[in-house]
N, C-alpha and C. Protein backbone atom coordinates (compact mmCIF):
# COMPACT_ATOMS: atom_id res chain seq x y z
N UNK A 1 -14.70 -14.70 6.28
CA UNK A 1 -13.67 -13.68 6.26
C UNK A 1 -13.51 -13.11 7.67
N UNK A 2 -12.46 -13.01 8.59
CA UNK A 2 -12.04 -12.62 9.58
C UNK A 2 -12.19 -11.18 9.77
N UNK A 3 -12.29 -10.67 11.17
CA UNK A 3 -12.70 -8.86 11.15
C UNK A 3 -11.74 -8.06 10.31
N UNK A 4 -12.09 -7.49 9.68
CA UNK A 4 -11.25 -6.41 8.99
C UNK A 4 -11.35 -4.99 9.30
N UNK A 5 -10.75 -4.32 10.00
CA UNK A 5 -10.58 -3.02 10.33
C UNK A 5 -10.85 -2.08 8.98
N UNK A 6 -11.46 -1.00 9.62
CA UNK A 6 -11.83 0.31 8.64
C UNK A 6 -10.70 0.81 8.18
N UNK A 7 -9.91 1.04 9.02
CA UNK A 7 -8.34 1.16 8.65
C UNK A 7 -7.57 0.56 7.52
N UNK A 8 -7.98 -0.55 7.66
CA UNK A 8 -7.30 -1.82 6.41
C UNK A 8 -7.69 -1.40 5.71
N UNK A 9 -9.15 -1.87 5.58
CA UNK A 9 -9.68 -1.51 4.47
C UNK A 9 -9.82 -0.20 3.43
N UNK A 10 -9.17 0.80 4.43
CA UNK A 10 -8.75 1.82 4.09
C UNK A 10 -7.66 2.06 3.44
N UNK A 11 -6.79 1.45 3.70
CA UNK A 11 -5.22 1.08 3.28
C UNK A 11 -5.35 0.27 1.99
N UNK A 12 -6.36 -0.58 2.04
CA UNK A 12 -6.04 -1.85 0.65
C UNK A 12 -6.74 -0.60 -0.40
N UNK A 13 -7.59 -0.06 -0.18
CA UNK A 13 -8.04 0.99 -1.20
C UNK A 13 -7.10 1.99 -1.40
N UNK A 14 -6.21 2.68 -0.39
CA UNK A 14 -5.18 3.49 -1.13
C UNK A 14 -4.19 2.76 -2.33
N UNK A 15 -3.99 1.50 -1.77
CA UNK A 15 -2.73 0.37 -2.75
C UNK A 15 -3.24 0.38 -3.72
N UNK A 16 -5.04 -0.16 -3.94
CA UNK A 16 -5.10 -0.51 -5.32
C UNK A 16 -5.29 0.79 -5.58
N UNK A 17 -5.76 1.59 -5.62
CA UNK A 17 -5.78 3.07 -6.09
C UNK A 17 -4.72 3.59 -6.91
N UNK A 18 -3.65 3.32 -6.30
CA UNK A 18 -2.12 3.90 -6.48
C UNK A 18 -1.86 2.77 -7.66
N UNK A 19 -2.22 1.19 -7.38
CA UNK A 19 -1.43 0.56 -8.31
C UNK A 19 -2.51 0.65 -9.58
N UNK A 20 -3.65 0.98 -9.81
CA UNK A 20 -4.39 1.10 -10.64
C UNK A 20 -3.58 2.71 -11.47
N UNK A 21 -3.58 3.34 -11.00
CA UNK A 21 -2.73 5.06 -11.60
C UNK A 21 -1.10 4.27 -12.53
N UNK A 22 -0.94 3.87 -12.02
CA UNK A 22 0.74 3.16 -11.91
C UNK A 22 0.35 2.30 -13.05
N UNK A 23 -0.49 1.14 -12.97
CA UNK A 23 -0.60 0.21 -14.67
C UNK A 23 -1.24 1.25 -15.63
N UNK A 24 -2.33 1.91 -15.42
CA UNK A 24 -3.26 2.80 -16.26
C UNK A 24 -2.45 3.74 -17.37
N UNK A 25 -1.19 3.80 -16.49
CA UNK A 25 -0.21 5.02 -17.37
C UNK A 25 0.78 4.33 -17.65
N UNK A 26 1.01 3.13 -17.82
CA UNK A 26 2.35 2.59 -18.01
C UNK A 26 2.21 1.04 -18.59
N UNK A 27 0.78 0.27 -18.64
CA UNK A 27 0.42 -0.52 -18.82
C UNK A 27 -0.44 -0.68 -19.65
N UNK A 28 -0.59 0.25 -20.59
CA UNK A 28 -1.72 0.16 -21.78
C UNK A 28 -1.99 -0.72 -22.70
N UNK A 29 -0.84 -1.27 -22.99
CA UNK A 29 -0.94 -2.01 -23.99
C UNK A 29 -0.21 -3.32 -23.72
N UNK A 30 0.47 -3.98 -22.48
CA UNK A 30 0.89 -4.91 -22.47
C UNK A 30 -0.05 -5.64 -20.89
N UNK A 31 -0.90 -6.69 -21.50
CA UNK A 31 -1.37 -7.60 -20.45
C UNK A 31 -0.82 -8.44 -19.81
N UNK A 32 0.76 -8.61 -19.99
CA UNK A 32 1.52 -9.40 -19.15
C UNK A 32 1.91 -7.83 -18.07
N UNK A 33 2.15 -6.91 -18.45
CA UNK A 33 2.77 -5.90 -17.28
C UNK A 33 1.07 -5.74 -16.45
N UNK A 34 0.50 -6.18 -16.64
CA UNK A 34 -1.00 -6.35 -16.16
C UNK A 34 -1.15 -6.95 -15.02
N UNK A 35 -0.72 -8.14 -16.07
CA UNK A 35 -1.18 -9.24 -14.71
C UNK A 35 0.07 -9.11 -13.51
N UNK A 36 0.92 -8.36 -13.60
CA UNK A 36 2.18 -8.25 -12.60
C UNK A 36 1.34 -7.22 -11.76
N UNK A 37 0.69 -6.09 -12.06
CA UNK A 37 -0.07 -4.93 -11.44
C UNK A 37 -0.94 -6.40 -10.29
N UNK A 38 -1.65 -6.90 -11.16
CA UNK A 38 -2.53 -8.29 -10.25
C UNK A 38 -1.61 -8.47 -8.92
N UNK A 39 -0.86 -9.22 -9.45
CA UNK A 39 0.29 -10.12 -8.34
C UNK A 39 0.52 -8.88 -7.28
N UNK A 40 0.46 -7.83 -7.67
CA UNK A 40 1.40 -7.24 -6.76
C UNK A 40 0.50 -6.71 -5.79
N UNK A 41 -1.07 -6.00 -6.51
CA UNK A 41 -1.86 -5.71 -5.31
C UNK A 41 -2.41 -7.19 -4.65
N UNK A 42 -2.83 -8.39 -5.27
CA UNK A 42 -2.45 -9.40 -4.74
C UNK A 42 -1.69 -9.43 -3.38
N UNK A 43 -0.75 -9.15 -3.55
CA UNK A 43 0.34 -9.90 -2.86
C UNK A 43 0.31 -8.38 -1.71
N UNK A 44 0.21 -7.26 -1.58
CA UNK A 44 0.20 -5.91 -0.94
C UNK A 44 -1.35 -6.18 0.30
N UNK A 45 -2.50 -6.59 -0.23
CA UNK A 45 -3.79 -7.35 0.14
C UNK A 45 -2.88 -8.55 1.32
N UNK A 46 -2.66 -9.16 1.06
CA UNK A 46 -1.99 -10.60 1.64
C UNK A 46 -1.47 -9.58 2.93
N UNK A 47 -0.15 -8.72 2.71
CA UNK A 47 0.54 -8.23 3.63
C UNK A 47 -0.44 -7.91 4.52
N UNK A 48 -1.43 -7.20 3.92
CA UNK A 48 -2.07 -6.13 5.21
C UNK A 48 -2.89 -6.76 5.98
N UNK A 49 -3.21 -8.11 5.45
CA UNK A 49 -3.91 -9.00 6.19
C UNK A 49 -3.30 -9.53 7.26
N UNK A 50 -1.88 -9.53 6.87
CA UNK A 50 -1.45 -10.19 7.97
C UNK A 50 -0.74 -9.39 9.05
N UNK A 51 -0.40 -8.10 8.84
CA UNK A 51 -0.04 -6.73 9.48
C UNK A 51 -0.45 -6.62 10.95
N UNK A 52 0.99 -7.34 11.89
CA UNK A 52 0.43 -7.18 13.11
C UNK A 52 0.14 -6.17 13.84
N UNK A 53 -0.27 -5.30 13.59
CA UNK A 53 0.10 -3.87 14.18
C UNK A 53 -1.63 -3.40 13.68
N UNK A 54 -1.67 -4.46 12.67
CA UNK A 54 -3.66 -4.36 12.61
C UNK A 54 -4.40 -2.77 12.13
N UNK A 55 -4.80 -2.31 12.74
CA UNK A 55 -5.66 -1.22 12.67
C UNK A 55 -4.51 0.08 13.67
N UNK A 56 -3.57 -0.25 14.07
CA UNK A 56 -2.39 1.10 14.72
C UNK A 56 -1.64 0.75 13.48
N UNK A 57 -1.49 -0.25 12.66
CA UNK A 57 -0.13 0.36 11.79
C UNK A 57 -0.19 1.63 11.59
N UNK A 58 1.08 1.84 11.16
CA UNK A 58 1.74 2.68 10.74
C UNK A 58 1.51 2.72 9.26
N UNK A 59 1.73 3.62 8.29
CA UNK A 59 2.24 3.75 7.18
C UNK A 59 3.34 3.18 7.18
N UNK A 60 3.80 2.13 5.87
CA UNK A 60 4.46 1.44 5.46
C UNK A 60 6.03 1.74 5.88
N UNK A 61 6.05 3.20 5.18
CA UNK A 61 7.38 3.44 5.01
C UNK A 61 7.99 3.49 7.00
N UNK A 62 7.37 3.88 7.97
CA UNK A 62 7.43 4.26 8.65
C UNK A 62 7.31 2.87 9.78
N UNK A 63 7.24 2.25 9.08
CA UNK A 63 7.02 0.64 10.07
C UNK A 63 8.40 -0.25 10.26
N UNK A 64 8.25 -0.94 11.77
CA UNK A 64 9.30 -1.28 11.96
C UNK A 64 10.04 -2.94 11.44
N UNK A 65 8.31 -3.17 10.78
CA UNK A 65 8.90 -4.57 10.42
C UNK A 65 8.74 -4.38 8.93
N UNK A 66 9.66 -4.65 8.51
CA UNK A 66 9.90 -4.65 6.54
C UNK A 66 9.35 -6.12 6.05
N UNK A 67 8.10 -6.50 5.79
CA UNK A 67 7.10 -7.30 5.68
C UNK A 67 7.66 -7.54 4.14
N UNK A 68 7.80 -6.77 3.22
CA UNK A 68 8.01 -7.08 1.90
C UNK A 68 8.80 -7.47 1.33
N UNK A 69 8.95 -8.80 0.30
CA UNK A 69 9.84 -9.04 -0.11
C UNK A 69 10.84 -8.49 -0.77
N UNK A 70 11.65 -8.54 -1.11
CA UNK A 70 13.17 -7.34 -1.86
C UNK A 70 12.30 -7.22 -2.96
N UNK A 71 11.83 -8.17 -4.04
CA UNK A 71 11.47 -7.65 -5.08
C UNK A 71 10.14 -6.93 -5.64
N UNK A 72 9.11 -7.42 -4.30
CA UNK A 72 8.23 -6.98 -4.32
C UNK A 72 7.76 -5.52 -3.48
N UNK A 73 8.95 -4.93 -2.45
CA UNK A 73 9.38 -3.69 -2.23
C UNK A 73 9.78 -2.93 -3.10
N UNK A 74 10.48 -3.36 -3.85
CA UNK A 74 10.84 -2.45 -4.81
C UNK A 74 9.98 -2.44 -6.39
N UNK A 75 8.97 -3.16 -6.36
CA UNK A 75 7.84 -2.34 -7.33
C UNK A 75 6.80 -1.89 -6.43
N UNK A 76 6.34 -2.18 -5.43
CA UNK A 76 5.64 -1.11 -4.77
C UNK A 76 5.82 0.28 -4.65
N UNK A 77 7.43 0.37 -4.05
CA UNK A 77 7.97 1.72 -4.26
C UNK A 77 7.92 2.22 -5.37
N UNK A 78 8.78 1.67 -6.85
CA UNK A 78 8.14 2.16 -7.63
C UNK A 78 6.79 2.92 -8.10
N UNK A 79 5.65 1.81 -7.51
CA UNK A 79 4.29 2.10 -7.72
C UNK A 79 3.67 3.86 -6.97
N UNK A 80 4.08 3.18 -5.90
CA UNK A 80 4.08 4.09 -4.67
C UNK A 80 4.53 5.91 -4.72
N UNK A 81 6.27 6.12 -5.65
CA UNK A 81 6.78 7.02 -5.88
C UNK A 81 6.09 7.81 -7.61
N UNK A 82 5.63 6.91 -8.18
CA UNK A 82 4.73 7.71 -9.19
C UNK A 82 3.64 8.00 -8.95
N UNK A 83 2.27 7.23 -8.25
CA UNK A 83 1.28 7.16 -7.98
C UNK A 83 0.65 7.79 -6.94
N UNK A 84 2.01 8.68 -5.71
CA UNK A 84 1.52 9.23 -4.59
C UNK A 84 0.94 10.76 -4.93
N UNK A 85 2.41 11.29 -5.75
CA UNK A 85 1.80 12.68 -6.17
C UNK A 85 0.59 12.50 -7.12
N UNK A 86 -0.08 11.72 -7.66
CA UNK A 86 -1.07 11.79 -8.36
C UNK A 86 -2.51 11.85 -7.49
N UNK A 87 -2.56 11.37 -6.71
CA UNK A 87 -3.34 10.71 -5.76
C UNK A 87 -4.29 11.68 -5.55
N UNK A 88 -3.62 12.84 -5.10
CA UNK A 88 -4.06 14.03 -4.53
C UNK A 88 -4.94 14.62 -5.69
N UNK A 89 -4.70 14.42 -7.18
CA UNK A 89 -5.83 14.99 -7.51
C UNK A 89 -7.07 13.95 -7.96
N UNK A 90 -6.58 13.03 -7.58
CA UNK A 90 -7.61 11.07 -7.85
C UNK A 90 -8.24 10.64 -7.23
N UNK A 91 -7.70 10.83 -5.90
CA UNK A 91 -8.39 10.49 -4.89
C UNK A 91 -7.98 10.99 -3.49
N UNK A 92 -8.44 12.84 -3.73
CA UNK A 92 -8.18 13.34 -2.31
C UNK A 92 -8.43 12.80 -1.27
N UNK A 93 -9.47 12.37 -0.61
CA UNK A 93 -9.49 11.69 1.00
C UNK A 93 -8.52 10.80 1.07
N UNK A 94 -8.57 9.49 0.28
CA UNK A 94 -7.14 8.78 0.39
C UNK A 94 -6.13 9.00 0.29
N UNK A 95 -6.05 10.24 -0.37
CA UNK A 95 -4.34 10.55 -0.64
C UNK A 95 -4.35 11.69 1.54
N UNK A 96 -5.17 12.16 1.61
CA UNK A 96 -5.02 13.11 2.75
C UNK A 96 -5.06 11.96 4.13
N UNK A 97 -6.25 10.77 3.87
CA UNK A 97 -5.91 10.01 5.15
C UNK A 97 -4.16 9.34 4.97
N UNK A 98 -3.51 9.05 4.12
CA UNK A 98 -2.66 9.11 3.80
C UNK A 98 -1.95 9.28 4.72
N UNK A 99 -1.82 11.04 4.66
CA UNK A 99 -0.66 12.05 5.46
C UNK A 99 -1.33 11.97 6.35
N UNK A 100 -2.20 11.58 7.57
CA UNK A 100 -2.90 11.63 8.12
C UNK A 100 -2.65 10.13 9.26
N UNK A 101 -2.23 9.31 8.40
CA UNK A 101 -1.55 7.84 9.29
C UNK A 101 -0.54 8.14 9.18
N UNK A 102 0.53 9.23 8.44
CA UNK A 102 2.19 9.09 8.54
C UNK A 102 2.12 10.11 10.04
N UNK A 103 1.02 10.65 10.28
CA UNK A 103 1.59 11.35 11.88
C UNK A 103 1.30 10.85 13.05
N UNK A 104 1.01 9.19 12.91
CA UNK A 104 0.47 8.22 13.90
C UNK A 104 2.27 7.82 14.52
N UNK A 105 2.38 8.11 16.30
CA UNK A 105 3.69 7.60 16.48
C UNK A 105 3.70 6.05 15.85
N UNK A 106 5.25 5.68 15.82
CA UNK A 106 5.83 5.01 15.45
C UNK A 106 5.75 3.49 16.33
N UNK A 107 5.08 2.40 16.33
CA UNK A 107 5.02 1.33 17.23
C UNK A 107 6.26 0.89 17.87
N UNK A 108 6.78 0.61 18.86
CA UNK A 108 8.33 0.40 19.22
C UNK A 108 8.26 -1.07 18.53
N UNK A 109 9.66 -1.25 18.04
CA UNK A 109 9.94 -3.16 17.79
C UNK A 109 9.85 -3.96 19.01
N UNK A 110 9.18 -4.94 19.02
CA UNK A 110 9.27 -5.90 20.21
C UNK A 110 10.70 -6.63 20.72
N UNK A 111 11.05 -6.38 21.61
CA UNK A 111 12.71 -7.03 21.35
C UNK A 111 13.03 -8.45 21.97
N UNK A 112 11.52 -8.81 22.13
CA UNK A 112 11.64 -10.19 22.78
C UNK A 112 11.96 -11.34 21.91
């Protein structure tokens, strides 16, 4: 396994965090909306691995390269817009490092 920043690893634990809140309340009873929760932190894991910006990213929303696919942006967000206000009482440090990378400046786009 290649170096993984504290950061990342910090980040893949807010995702599944959030997407664990997000199936837990909405996914009780169907194991196909399950295994989509899978795919998606799956697939959120994948991104951050490959996240050139490494250990300075940015918070997602705030980044200049839109890494996610259309459809898989838009259940993150989903995930993301129910699961953030919860966070805070689930998992304070992650929800506070959180707000805490959204006041990291903004990386410029490379325009080469």
């Amino acid at each position: 396994m290649p170096f993984e920043s504290r950061r990342i690893r910090r980040e893949k634990r807010t995702v599944e965090a959030m997407i664990r809140i997000y199936c837990r309340d909405h996914h009780q009873s169907s194991p196909n909306n399950e295994s989509q929760c899978s795919e998606l932190l799956e697939y959120a894991f994948c991104r951050l691995d490959r996240c050139p910006f490494g250990s300075e990213k940015p918070t997602c929303v705030d980044c200049p390269i839109h890494c996610y696919r259309k459809d898989m942006k838009q259940r993150i967000h989903e995930v993301m817009r129910y699961a953030g206000p919860r966070m805070i009482w689930r998992h304070p440090y992650l929800a506070l490092m959180h707000l805490v990378d959204k006041l990291r400046k903004r990386p410029a786009e490379d325009k080469s």
